[in-house]
PDB file of N, CA and C in Angstrom:
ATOM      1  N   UNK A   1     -17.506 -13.073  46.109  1.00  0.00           N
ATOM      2  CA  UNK A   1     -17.106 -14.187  45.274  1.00  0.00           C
ATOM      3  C   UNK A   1     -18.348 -14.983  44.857  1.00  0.00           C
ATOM      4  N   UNK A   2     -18.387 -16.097  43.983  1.00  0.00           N
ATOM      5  CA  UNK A   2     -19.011 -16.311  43.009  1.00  0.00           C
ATOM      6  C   UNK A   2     -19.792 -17.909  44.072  1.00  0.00           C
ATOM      7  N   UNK A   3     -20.654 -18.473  43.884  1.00  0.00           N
ATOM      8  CA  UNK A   3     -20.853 -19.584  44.422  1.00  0.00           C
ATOM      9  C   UNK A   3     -19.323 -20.992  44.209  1.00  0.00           C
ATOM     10  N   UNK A   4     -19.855 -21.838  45.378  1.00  0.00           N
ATOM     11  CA  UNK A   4     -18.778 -22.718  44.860  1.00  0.00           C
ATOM     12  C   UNK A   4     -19.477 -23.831  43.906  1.00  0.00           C
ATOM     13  N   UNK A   5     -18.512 -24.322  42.999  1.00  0.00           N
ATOM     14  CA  UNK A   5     -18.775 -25.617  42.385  1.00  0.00           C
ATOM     15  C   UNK A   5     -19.028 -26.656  43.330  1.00  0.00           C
ATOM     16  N   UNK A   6     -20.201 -27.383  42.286  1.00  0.00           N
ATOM     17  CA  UNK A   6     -20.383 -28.981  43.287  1.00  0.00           C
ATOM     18  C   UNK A   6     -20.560 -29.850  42.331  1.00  0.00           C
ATOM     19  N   UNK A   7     -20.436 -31.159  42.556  1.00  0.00           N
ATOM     20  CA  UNK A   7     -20.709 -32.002  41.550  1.00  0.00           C
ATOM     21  C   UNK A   7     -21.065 -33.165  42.330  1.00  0.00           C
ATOM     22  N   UNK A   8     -21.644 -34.520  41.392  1.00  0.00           N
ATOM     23  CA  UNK A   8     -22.274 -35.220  42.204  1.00  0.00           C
ATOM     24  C   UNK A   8     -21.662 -36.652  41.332  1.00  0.00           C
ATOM     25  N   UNK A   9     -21.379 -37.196  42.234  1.00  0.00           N
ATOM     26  CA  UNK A   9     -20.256 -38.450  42.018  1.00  0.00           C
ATOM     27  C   UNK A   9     -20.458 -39.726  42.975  1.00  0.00           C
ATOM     28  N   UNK A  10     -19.790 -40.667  42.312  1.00  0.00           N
ATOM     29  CA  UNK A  10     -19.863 -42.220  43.308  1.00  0.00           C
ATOM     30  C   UNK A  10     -18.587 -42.297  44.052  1.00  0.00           C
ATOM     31  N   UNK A  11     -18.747 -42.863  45.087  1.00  0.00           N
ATOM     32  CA  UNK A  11     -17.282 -42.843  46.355  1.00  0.00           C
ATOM     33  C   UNK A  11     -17.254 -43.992  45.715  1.00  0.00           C
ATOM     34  N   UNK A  12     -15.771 -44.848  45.204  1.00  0.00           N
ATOM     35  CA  UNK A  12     -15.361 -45.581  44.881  1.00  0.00           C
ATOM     36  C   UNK A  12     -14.071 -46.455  45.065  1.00  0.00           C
ATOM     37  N   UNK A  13     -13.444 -45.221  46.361  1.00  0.00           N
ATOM     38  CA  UNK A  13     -12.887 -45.853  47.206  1.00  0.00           C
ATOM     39  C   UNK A  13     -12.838 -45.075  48.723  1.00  0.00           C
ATOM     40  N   UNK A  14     -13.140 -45.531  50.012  1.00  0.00           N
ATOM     41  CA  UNK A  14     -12.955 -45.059  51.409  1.00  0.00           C
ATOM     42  C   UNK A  14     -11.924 -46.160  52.387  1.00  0.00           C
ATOM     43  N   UNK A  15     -10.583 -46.401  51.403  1.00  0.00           N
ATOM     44  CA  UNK A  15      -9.487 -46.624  52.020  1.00  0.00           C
ATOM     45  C   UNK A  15      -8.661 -45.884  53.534  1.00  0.00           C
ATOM     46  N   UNK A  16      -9.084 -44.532  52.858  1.00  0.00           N
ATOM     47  CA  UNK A  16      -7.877 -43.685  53.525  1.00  0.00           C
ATOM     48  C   UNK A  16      -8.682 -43.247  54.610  1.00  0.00           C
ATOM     49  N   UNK A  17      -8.282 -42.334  55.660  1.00  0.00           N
ATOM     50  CA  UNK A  17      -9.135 -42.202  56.806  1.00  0.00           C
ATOM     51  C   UNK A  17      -9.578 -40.442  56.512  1.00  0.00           C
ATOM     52  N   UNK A  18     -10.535 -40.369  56.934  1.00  0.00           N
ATOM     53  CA  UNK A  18     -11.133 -38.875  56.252  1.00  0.00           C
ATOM     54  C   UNK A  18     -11.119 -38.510  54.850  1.00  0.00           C
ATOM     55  N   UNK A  19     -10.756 -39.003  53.759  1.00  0.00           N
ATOM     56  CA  UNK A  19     -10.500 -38.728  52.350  1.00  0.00           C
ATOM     57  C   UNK A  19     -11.625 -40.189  51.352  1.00  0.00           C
ATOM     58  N   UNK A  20     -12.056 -39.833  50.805  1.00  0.00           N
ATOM     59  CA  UNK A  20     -12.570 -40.584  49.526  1.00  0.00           C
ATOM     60  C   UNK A  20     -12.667 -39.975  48.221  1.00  0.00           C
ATOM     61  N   UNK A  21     -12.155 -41.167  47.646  1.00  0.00           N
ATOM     62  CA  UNK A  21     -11.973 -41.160  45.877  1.00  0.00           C
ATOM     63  C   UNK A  21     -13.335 -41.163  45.125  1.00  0.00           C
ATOM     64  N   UNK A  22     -14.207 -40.061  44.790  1.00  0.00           N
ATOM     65  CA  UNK A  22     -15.141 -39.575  44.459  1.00  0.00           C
ATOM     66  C   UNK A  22     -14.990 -39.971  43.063  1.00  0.00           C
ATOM     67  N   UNK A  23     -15.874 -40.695  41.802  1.00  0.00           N
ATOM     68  CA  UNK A  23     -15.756 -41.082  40.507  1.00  0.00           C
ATOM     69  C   UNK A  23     -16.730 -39.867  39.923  1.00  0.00           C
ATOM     70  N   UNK A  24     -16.260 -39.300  39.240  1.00  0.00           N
ATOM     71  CA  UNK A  24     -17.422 -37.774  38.488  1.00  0.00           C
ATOM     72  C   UNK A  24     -17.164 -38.281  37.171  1.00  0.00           C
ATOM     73  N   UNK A  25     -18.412 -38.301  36.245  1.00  0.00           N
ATOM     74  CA  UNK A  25     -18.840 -38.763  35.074  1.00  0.00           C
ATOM     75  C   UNK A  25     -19.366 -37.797  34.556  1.00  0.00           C
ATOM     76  N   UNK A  26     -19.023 -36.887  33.185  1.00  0.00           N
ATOM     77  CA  UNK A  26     -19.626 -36.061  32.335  1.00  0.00           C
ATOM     78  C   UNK A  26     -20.179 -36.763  31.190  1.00  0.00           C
ATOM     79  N   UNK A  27     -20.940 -36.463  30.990  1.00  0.00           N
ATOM     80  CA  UNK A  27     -21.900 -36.833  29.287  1.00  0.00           C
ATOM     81  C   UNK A  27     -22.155 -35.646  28.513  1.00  0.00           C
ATOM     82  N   UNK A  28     -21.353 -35.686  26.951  1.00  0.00           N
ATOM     83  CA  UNK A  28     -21.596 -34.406  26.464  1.00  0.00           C
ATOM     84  C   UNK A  28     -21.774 -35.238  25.121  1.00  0.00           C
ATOM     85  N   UNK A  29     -22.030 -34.014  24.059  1.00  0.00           N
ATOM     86  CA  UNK A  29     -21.693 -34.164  22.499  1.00  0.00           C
ATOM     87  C   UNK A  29     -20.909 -34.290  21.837  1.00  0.00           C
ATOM     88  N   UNK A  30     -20.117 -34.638  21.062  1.00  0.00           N
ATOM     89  CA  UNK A  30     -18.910 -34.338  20.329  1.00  0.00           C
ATOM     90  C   UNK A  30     -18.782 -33.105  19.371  1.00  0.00           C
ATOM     91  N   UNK A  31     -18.696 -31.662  19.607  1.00  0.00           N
ATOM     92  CA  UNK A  31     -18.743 -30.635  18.294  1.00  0.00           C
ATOM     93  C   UNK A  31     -19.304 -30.612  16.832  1.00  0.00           C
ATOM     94  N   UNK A  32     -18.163 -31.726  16.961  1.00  0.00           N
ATOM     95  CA  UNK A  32     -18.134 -32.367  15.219  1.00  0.00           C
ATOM     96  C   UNK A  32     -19.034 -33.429  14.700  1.00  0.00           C
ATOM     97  N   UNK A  33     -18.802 -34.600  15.337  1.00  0.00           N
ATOM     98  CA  UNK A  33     -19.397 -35.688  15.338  1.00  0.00           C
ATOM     99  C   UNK A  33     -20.466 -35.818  15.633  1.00  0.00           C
ATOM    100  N   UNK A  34     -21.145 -35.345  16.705  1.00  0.00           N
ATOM    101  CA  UNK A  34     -22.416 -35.196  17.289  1.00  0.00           C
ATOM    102  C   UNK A  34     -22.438 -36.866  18.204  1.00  0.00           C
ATOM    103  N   UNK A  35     -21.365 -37.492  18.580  1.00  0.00           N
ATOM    104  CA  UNK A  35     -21.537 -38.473  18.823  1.00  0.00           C
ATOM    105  C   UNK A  35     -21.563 -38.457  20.720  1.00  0.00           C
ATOM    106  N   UNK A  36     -22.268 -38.886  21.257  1.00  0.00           N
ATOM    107  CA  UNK A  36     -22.279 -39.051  22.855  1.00  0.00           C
ATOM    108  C   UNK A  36     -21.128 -39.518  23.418  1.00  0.00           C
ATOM    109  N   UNK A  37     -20.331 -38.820  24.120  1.00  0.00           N
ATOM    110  CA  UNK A  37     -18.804 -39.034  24.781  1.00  0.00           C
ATOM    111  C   UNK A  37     -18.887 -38.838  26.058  1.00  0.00           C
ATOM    112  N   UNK A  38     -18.814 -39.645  26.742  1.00  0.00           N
ATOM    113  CA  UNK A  38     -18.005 -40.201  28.748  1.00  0.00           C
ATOM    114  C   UNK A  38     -17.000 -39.935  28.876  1.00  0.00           C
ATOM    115  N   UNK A  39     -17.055 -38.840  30.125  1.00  0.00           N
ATOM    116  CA  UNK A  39     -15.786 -38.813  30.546  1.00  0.00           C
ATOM    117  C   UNK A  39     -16.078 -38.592  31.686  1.00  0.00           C
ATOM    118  N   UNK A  40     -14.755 -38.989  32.440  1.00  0.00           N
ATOM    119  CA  UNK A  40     -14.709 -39.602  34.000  1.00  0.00           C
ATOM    120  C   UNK A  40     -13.167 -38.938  34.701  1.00  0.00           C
ATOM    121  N   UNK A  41     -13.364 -38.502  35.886  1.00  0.00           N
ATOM    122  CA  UNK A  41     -12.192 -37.896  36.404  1.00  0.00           C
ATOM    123  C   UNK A  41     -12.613 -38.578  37.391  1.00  0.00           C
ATOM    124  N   UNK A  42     -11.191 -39.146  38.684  1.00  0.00           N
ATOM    125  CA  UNK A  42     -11.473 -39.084  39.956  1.00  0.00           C
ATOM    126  C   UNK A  42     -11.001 -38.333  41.041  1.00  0.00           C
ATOM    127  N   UNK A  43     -11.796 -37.835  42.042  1.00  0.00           N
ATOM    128  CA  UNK A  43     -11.228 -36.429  42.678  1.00  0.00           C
ATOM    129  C   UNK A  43     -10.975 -37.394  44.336  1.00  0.00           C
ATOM    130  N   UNK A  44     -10.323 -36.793  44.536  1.00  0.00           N
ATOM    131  CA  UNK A  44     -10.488 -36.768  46.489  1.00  0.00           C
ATOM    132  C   UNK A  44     -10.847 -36.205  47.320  1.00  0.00           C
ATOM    133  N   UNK A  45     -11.696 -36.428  47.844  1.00  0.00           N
ATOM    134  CA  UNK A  45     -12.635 -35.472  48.481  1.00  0.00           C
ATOM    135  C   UNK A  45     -12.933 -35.210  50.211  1.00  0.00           C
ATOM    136  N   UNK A  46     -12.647 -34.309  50.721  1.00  0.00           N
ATOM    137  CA  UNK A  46     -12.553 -34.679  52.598  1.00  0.00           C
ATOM    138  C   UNK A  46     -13.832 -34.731  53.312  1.00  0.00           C
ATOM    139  N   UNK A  47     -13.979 -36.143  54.178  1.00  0.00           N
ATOM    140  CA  UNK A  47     -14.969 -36.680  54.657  1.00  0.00           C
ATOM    141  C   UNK A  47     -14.898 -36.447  55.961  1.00  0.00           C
ATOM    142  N   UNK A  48     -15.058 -35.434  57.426  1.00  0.00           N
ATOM    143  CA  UNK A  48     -14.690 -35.293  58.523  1.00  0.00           C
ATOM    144  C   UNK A  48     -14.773 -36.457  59.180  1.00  0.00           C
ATOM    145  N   UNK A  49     -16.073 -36.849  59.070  1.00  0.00           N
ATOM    146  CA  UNK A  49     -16.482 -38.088  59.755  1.00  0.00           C
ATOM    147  C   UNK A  49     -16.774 -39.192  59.610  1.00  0.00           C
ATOM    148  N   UNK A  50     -15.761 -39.629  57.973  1.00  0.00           N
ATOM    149  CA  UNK A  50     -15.620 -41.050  57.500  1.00  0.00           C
ATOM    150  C   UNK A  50     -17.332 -41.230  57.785  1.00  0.00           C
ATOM    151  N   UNK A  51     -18.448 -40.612  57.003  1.00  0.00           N
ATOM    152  CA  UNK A  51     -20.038 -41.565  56.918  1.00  0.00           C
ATOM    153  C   UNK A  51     -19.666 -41.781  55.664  1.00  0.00           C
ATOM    154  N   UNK A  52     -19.591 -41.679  54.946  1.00  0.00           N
ATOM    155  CA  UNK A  52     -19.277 -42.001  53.187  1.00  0.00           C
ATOM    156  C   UNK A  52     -19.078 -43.443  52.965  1.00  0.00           C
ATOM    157  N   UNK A  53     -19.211 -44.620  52.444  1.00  0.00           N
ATOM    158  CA  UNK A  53     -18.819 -45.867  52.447  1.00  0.00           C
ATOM    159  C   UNK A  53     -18.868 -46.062  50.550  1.00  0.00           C
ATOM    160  N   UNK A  54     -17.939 -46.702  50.284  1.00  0.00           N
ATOM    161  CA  UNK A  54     -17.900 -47.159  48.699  1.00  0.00           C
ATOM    162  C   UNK A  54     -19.616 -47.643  48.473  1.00  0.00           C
ATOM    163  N   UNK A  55     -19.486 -46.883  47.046  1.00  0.00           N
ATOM    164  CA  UNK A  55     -21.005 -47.260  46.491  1.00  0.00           C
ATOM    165  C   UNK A  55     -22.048 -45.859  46.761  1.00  0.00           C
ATOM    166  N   UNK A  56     -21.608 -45.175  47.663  1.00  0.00           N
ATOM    167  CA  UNK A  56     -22.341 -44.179  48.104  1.00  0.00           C
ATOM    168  C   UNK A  56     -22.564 -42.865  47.007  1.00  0.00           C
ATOM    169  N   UNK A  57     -23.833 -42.553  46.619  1.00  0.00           N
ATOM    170  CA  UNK A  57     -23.831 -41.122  45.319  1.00  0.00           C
ATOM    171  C   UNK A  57     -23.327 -40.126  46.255  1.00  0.00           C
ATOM    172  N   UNK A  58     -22.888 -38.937  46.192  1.00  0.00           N
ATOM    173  CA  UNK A  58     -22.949 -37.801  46.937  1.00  0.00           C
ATOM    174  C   UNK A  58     -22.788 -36.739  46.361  1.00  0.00           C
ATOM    175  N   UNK A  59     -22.637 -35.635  47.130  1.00  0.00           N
ATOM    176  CA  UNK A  59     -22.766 -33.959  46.471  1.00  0.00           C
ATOM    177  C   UNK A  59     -21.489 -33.439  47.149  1.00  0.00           C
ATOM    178  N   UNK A  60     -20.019 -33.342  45.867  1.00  0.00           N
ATOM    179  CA  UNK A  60     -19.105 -32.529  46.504  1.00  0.00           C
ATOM    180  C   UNK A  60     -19.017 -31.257  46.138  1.00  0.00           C
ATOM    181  N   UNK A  61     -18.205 -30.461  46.903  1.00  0.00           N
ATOM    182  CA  UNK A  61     -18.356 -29.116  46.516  1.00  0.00           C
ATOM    183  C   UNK A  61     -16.681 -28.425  46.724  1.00  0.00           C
ATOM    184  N   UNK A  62     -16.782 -27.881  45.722  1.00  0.00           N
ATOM    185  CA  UNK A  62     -14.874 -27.346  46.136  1.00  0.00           C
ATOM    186  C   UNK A  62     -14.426 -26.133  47.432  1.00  0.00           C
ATOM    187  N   UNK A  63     -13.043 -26.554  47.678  1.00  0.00           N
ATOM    188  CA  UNK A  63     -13.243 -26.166  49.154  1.00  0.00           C
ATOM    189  C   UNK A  63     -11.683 -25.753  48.842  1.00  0.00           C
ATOM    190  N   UNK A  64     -11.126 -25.195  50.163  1.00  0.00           N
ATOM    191  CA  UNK A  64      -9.690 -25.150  49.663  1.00  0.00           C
ATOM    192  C   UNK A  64      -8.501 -26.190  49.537  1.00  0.00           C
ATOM    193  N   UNK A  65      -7.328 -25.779  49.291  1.00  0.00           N
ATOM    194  CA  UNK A  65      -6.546 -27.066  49.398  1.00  0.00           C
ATOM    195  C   UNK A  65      -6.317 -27.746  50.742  1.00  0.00           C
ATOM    196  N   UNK A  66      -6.364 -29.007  50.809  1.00  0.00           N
ATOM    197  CA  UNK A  66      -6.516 -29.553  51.804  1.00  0.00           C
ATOM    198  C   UNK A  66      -5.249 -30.655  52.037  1.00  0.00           C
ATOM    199  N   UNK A  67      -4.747 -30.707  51.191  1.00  0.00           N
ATOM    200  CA  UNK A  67      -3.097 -31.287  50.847  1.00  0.00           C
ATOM    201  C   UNK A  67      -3.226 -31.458  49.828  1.00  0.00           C
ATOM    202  N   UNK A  68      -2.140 -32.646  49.536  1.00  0.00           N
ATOM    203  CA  UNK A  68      -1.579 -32.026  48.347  1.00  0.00           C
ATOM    204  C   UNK A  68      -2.839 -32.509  47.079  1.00  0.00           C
ATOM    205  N   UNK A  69      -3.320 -33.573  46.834  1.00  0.00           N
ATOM    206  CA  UNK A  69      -4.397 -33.311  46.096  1.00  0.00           C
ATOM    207  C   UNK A  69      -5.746 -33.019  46.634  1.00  0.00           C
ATOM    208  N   UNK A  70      -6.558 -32.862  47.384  1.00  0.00           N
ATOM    209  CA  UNK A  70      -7.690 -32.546  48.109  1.00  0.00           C
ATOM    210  C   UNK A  70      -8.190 -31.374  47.665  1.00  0.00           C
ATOM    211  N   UNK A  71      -8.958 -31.328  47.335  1.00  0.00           N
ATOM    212  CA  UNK A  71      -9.340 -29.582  46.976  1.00  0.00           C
ATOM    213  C   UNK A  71     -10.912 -29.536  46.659  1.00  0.00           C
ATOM    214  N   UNK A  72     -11.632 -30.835  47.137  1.00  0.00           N
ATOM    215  CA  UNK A  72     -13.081 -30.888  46.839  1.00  0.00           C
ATOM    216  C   UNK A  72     -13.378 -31.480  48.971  1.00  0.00           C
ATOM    217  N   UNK A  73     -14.709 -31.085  49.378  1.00  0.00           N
ATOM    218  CA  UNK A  73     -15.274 -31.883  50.201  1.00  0.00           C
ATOM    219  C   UNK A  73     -16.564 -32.436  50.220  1.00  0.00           C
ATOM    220  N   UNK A  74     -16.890 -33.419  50.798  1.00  0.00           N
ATOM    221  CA  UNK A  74     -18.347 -34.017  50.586  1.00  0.00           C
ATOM    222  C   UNK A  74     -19.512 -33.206  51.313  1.00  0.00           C
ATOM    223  N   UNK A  75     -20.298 -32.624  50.994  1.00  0.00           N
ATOM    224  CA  UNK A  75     -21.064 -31.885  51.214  1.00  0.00           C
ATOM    225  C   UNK A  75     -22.735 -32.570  51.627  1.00  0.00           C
ATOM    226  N   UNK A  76     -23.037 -33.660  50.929  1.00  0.00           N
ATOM    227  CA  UNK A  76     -24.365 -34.597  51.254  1.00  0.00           C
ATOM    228  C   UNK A  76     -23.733 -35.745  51.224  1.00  0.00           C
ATOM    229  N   UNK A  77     -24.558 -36.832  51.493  1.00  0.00           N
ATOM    230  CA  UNK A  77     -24.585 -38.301  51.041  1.00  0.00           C
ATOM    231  C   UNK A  77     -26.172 -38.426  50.543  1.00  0.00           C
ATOM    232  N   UNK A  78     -26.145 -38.289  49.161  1.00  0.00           N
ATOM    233  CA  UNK A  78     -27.846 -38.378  48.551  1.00  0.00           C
ATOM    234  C   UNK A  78     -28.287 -39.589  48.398  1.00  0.00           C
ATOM    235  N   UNK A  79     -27.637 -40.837  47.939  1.00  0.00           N
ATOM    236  CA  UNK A  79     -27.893 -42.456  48.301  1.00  0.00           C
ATOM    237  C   UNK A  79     -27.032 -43.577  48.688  1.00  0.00           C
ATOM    238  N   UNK A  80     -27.179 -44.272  50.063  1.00  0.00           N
ATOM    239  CA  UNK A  80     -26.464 -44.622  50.322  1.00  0.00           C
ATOM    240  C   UNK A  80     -26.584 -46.097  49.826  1.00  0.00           C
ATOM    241  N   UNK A  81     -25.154 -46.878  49.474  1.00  0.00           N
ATOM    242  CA  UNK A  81     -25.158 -48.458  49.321  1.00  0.00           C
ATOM    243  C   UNK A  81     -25.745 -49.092  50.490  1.00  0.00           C
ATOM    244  N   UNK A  82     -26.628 -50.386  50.171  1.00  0.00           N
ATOM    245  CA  UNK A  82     -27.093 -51.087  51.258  1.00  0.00           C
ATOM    246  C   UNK A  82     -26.128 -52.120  51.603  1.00  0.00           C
TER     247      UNK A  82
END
């Protein structure tokens, strides 16, 4: 099989216990327009050991399903909020 996907996103919420709401931001072109377009999904992502804290960049990577939406886990913490 093929490598897994990862992407690198802001924790923007660590409410839940082992799970955070990862914010992923794309920047592309528009086809047509040529005009610069944002777009933003938020994923949930499984944290074993709750280190993740809101504000934090990190590196997730897809993993299997983990309930019912979960299907990414945090793989680094590359900068953490002070």
């Amino acid at each position: 099989m093929g490598d897994k996907k990862t992407r690198e996103g802001v924790v923007v919420s660590d409410k839940m216990t082992k799970t955070r709401v990862v914010l992923i931001e794309r920047v592309f072109r528009h086809p047509r327009y040529e005009r610069v377009v944002r777009r933003t999904k938020r994923l949930k992502a499984h944290d074993a050991t709750n280190a993740s804290k809101t504000g934090d960049r990190v590196l997730i990577e897809e993993a299997r399903p983990l309930s019912k939406d979960k299907r990414w886990q945090i793989r680094e913490i590359l900068t953490r909020v002070s």
